[in-house]
Protein backbone atom coordinates (compact mmCIF):
# COMPACT_ATOMS: atom_id res chain seq x y z
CA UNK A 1 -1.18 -42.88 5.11
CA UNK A 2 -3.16 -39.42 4.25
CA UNK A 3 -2.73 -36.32 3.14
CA UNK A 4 -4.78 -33.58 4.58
CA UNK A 5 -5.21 -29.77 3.86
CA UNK A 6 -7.67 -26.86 4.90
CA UNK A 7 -7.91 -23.81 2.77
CA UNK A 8 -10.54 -20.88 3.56
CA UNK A 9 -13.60 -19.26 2.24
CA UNK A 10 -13.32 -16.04 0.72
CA UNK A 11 -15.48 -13.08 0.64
CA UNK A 12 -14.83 -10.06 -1.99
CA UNK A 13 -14.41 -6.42 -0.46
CA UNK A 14 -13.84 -4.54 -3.23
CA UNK A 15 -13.61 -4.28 -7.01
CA UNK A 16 -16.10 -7.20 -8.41
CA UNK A 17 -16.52 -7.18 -12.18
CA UNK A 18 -13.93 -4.65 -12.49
CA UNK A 19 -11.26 -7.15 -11.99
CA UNK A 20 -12.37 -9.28 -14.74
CA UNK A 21 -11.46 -5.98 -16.78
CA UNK A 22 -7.35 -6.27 -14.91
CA UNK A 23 -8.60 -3.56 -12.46
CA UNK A 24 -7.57 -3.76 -8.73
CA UNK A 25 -9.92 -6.29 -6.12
CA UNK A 26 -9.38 -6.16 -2.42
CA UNK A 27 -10.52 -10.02 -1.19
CA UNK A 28 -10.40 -11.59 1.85
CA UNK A 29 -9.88 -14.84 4.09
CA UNK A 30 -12.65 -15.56 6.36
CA UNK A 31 -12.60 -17.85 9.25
CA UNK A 32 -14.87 -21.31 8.21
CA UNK A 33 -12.72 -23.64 5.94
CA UNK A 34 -12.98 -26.63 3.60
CA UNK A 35 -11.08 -29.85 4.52
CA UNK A 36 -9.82 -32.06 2.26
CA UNK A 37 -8.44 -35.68 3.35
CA UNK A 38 -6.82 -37.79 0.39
CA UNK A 39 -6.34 -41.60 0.84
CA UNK A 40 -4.66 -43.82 -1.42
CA UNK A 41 -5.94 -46.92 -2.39
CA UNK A 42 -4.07 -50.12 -4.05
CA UNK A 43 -6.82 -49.88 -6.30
CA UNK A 44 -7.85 -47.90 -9.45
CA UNK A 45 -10.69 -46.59 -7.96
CA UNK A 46 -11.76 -42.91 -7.13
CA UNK A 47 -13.96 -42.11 -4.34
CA UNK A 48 -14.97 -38.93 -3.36
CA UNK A 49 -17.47 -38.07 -0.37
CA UNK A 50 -18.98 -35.24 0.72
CA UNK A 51 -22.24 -32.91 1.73
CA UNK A 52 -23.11 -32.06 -1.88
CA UNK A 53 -23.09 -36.51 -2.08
CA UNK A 54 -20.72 -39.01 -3.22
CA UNK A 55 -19.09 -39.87 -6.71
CA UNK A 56 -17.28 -43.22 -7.44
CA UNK A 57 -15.36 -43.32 -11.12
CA UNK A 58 -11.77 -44.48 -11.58
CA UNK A 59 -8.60 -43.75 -13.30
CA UNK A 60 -9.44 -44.38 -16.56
CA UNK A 61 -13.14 -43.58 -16.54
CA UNK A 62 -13.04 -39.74 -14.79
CA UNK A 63 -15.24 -37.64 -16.95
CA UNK A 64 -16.20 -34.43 -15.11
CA UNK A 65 -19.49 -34.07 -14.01
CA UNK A 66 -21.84 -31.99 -11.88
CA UNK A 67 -21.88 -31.27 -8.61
CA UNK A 68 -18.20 -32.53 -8.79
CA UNK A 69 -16.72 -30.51 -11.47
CA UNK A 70 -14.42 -28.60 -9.81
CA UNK A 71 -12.83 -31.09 -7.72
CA UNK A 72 -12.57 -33.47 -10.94
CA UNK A 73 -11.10 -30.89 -13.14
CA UNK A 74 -8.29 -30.44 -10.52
CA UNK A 75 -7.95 -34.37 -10.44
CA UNK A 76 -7.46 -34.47 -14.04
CA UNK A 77 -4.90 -32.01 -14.75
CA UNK A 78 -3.00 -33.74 -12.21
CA UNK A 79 -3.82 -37.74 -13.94
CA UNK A 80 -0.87 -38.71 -15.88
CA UNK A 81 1.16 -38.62 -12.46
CA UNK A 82 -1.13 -40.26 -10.26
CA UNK A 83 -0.07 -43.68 -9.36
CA UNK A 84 -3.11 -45.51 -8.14
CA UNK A 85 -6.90 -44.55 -6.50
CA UNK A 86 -7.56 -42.53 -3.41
CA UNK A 87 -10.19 -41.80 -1.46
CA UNK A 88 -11.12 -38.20 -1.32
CA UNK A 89 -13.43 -36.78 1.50
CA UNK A 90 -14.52 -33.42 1.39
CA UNK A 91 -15.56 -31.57 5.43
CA UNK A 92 -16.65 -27.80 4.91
CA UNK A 93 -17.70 -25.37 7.58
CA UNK A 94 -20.32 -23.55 5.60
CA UNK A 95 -22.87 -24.22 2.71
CA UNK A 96 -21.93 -24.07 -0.21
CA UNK A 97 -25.26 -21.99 -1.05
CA UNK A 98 -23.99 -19.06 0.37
CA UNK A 99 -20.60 -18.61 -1.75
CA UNK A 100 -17.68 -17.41 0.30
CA UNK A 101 -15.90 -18.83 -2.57
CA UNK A 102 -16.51 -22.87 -1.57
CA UNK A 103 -15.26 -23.75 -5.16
CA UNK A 104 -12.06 -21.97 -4.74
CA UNK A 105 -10.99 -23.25 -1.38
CA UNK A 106 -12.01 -26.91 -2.27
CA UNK A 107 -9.57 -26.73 -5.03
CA UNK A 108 -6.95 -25.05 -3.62
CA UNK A 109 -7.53 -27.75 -0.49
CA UNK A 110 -7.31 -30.66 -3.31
CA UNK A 111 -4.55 -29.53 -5.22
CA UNK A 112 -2.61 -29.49 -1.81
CA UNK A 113 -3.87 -32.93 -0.90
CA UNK A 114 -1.90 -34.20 -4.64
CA UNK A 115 0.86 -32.64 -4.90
CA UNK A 116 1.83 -33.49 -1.58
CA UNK A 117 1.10 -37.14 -2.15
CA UNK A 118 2.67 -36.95 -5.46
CA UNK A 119 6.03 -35.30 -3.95
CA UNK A 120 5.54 -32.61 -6.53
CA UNK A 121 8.13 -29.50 -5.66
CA UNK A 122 5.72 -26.47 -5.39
CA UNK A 123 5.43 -23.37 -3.69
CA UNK A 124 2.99 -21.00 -3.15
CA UNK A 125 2.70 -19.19 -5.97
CA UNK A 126 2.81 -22.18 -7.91
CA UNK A 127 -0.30 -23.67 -5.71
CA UNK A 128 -2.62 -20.10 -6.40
CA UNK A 129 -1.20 -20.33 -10.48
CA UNK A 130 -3.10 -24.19 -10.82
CA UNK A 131 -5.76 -23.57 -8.40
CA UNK A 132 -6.82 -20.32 -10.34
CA UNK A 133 -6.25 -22.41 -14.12
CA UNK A 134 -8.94 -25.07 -12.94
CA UNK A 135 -11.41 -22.71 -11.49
CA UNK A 136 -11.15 -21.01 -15.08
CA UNK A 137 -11.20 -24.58 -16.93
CA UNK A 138 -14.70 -24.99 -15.28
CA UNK A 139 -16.23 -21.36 -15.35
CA UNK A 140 -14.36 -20.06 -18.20
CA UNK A 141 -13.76 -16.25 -17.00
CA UNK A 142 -12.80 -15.80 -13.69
CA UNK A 143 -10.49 -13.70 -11.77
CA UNK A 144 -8.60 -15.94 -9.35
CA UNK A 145 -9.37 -13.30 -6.18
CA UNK A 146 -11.20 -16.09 -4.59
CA UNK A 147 -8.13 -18.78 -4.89
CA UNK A 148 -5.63 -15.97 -3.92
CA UNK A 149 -7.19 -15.50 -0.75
CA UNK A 150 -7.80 -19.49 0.13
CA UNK A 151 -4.07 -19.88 -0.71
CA UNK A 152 -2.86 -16.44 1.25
CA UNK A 153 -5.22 -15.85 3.52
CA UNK A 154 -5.49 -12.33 5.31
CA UNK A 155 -6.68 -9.52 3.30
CA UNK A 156 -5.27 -9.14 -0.47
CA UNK A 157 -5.02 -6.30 -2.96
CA UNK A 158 -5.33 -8.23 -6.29
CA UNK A 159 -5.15 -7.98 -9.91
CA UNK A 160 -4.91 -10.47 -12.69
CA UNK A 161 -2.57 -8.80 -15.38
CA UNK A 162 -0.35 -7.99 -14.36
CA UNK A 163 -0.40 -10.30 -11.45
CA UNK A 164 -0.36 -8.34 -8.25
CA UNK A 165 -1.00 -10.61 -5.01
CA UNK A 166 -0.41 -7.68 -1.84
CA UNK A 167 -1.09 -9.16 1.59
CA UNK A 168 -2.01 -6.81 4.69
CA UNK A 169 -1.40 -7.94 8.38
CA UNK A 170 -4.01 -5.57 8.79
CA UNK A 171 -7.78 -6.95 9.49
CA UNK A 172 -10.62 -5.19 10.60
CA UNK A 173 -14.68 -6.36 11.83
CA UNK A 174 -16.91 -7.77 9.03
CA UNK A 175 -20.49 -8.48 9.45
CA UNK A 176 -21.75 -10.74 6.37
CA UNK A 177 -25.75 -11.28 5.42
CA UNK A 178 -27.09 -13.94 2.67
CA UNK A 179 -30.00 -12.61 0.95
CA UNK A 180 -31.64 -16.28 0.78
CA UNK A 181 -30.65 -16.73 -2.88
CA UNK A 182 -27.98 -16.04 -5.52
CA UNK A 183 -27.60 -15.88 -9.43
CA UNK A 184 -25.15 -17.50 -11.14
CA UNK A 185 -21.95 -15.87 -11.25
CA UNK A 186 -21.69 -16.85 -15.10
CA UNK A 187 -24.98 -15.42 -15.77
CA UNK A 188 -24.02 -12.16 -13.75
CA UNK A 189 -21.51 -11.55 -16.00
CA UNK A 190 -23.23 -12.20 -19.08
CA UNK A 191 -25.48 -9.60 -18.23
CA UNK A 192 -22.92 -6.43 -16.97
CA UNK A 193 -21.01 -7.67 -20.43
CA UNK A 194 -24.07 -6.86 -22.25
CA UNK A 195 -24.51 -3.68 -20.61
CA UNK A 196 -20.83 -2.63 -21.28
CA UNK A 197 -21.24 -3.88 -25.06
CA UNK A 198 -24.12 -1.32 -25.38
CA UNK A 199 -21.92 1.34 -23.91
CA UNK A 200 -18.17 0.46 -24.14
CA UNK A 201 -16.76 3.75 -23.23
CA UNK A 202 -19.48 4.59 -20.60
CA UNK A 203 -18.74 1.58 -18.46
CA UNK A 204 -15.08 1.63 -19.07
CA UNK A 205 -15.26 4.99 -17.08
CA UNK A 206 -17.09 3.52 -14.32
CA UNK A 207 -14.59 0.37 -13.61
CA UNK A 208 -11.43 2.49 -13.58
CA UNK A 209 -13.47 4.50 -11.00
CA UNK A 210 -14.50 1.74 -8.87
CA UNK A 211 -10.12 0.91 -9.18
CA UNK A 212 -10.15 4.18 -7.87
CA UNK A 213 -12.00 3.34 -4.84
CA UNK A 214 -10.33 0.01 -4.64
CA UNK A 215 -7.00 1.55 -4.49
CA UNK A 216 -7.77 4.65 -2.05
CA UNK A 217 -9.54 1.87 0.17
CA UNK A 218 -5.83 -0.09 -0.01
CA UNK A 219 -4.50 2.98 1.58
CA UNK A 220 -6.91 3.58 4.40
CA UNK A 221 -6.66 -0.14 5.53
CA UNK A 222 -2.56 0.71 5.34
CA UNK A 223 -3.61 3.27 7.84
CA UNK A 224 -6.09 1.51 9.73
CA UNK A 225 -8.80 4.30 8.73
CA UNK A 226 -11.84 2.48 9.11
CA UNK A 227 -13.93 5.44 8.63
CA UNK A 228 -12.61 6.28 5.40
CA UNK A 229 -12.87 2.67 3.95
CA UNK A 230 -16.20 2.72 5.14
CA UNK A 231 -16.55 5.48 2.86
CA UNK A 232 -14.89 3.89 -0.40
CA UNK A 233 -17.40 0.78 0.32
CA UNK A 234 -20.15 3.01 0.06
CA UNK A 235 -18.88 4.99 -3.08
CA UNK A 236 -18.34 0.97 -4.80
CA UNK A 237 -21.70 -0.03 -3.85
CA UNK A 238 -23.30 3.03 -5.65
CA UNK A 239 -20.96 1.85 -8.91
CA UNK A 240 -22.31 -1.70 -8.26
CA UNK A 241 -25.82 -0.25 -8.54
CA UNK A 242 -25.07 1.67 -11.66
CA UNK A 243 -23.97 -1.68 -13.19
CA UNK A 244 -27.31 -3.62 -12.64
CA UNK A 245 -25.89 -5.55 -9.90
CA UNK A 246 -27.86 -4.91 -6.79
CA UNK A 247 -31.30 -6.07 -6.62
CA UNK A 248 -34.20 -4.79 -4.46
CA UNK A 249 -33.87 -7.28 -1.95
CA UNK A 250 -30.13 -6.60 -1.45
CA UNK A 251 -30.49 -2.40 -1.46
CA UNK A 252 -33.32 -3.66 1.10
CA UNK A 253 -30.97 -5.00 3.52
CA UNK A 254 -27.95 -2.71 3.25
CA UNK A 255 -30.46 -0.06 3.80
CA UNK A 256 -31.09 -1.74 7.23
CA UNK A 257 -27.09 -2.03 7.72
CA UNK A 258 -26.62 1.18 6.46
CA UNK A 259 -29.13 2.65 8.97
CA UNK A 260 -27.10 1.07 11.91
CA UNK A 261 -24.93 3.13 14.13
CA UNK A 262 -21.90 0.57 14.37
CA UNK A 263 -21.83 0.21 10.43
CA UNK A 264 -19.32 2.17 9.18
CA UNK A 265 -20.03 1.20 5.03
CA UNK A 266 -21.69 -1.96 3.47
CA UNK A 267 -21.82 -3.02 -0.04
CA UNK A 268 -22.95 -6.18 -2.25
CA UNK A 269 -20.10 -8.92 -2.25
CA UNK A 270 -19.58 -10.97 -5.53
CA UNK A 271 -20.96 -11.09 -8.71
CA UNK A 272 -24.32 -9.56 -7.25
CA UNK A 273 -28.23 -10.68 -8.06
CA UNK A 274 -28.41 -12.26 -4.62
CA UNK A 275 -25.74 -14.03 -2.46
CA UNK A 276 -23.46 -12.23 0.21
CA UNK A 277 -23.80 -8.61 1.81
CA UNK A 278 -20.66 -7.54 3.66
CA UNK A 279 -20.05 -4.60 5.83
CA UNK A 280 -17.34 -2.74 7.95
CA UNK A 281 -18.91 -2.80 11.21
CA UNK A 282 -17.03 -1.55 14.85
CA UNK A 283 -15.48 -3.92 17.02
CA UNK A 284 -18.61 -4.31 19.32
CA UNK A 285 -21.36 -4.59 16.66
CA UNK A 286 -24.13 -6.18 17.56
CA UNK A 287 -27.04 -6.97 15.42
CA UNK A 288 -30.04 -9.79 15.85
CA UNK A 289 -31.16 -11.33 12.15
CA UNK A 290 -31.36 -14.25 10.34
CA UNK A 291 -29.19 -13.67 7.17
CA UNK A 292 -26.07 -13.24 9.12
CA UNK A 293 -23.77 -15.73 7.95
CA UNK A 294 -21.30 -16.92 11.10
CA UNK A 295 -17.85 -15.79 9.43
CA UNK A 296 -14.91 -12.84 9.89
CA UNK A 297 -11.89 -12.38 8.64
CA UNK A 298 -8.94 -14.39 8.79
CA UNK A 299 -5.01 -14.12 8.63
CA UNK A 300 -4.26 -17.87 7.64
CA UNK A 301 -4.62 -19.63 4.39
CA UNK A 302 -4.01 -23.08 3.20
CA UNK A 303 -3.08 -25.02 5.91
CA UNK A 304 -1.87 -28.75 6.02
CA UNK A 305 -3.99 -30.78 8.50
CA UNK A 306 -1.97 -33.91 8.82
CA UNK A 307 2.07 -35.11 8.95
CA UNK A 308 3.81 -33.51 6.19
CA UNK A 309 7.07 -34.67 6.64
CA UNK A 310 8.92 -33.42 3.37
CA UNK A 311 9.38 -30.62 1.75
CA UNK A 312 7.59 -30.37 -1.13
CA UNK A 313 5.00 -28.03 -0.51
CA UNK A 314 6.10 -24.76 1.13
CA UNK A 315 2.78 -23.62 2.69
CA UNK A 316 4.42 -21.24 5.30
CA UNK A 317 6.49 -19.05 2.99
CA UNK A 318 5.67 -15.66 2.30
CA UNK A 319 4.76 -14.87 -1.61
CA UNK A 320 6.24 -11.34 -2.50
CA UNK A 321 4.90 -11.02 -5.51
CA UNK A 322 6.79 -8.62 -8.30
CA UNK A 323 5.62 -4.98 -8.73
């Protein structure tokens, strides 16, 4: 017997840093996924296996540890109804080097694989609500966009208070680049909080602006105005800038995108300081060079993998959330 679940990376569109602040993101699904396969064991014993290496502790030993501590930290909030060891191992279609929110889809893949095992009623909602608590038990502030998206999938209009989870049918043609690095994302936002501390009111102006362009670039994708969210990507990235975010090398490279005819608006993705470039490209962009990452958009979210005969897990419904 296993239990198996695949839950998708994640790329940010719109709204990074502001949504720390309850402001409006727009996230989305991409196309590689992380696997998870869980498999019992008679023993006490917990083995977990994957490309980052392998980690071997047991019930009554777990102590969470690096490069682990995400996957652990899910484990334990779930210990005092897990019956026995499993074997965990870990497949994922991209490096975790390159973001596309790896933590958040392992997680949400994990927390899958246990409840499910553990015949634990949950929908959803209830999946995204745990998922989101251990990412911020590791990192201490973060959103949740990431975990919305690996549990949704599709493109999402998010906020965290008060929760607003909006899914769109509606995807369009990404192009992503990886500038060969990143920063930590905890380090990142030490240093646009020490920014706003020096000027509260300053930068308090500039994230409800960049809501403004989040929201206005909710409405074009409504309308399937690619041109004019091409526009609100540009307007973010230029808020981005004016928050310290973008680096030379990354203004270096969406100056190349930005000088393409098929590129209809590009912007830094994430915390910023390195990692992912994304940009709204036309159907038939084409583009030779080696920091494109391999990954669109996707409509499907967590997904279970193997036989899952009951019903405690309702991964097809569709999560209204309240207005």
């Amino acid at each position: 017997m296993h239990f198996k679940f695949s839950a998708p990376g994640s790329i940010m569109l719109m709204g990074e840093h502001a949504v720390l602040r309850n402001h409006l993101a727009l996230v989305g699904a991409v196309d590689k996924r992380i696997t998870v396969t869980l498999t019992p064991q008679e023993n006490q014993q917990i083995s977990i296996y994957s490309a980052l290496g392998n980690h071997h502790t047991t019930l009554d030993e777990l102590k969470i540890t690096a490069p682990f501590q995400f996957v652990l930290t899910a484990i334990q909030r779930h210990l005092a109804n897990i019956p026995s060891g499993f074997r965990l191992v870990i497949h994922s279609e991209f490096s975790s080097k390159v973001g596309l929110g790896s933590s958040a889809a392992v997680v949400v893949a994990t927390i899958a694989c246990l409840i499910q095992w553990l015949k634990i009623p949950f929908e959803l909602h209830e999946l995204f609500l745990d998922a989101r608590a251990t990412i911020q038990t590791v990192q201490g502030r973060a959103s949740g966009a990431d975990v919305a998206a690996s549990v949704f999938g599709g493109v999402l209009a998010y906020r965290m208070d008060p929760l607003l989870i909006e899914k769109t049918d509606h995807l369009f043609d990404i192009a992503l680049l990886y500038t060969g690095y990143k920063t930590a994302t905890p380090e990142v936002i030490r240093r646009v909080d020490d920014r706003v501390n020096v000027d509260p009111e300053k930068y308090a102006a500039l994230f409800k602006e960049m809501n403004r362009y989040s929201e206005d670039a909710w409405k074009a994708i409504a309308k399937k105005d690619w041109p004019l969210l091409g526009k609100f990507m540009r307007l973010h990235q230029y808020s981005q800038e004016l928050l310290g975010t973008c680096d030379e090398t990354s203004a270096q490279l969406l100056g190349l995108l930005n000088q393409h005819p098929q590129v209809l608006g590009s912007k830094i993705s994430g915390s910023g300081l390195g990692d992912c470039l994304v940009a709204l490209v036309a159907p038939d962009f084409k583009w030779k060079h080696p920091s494109f990452i391999d990954a669109t958009l996707s409509a499907e979210g967590v997904t279970c993998e193997s036989s899952c005969n009951h019903s405690t897990v309702i991964i097809r419904k569709k999560y209204r959330p309240h207005h």
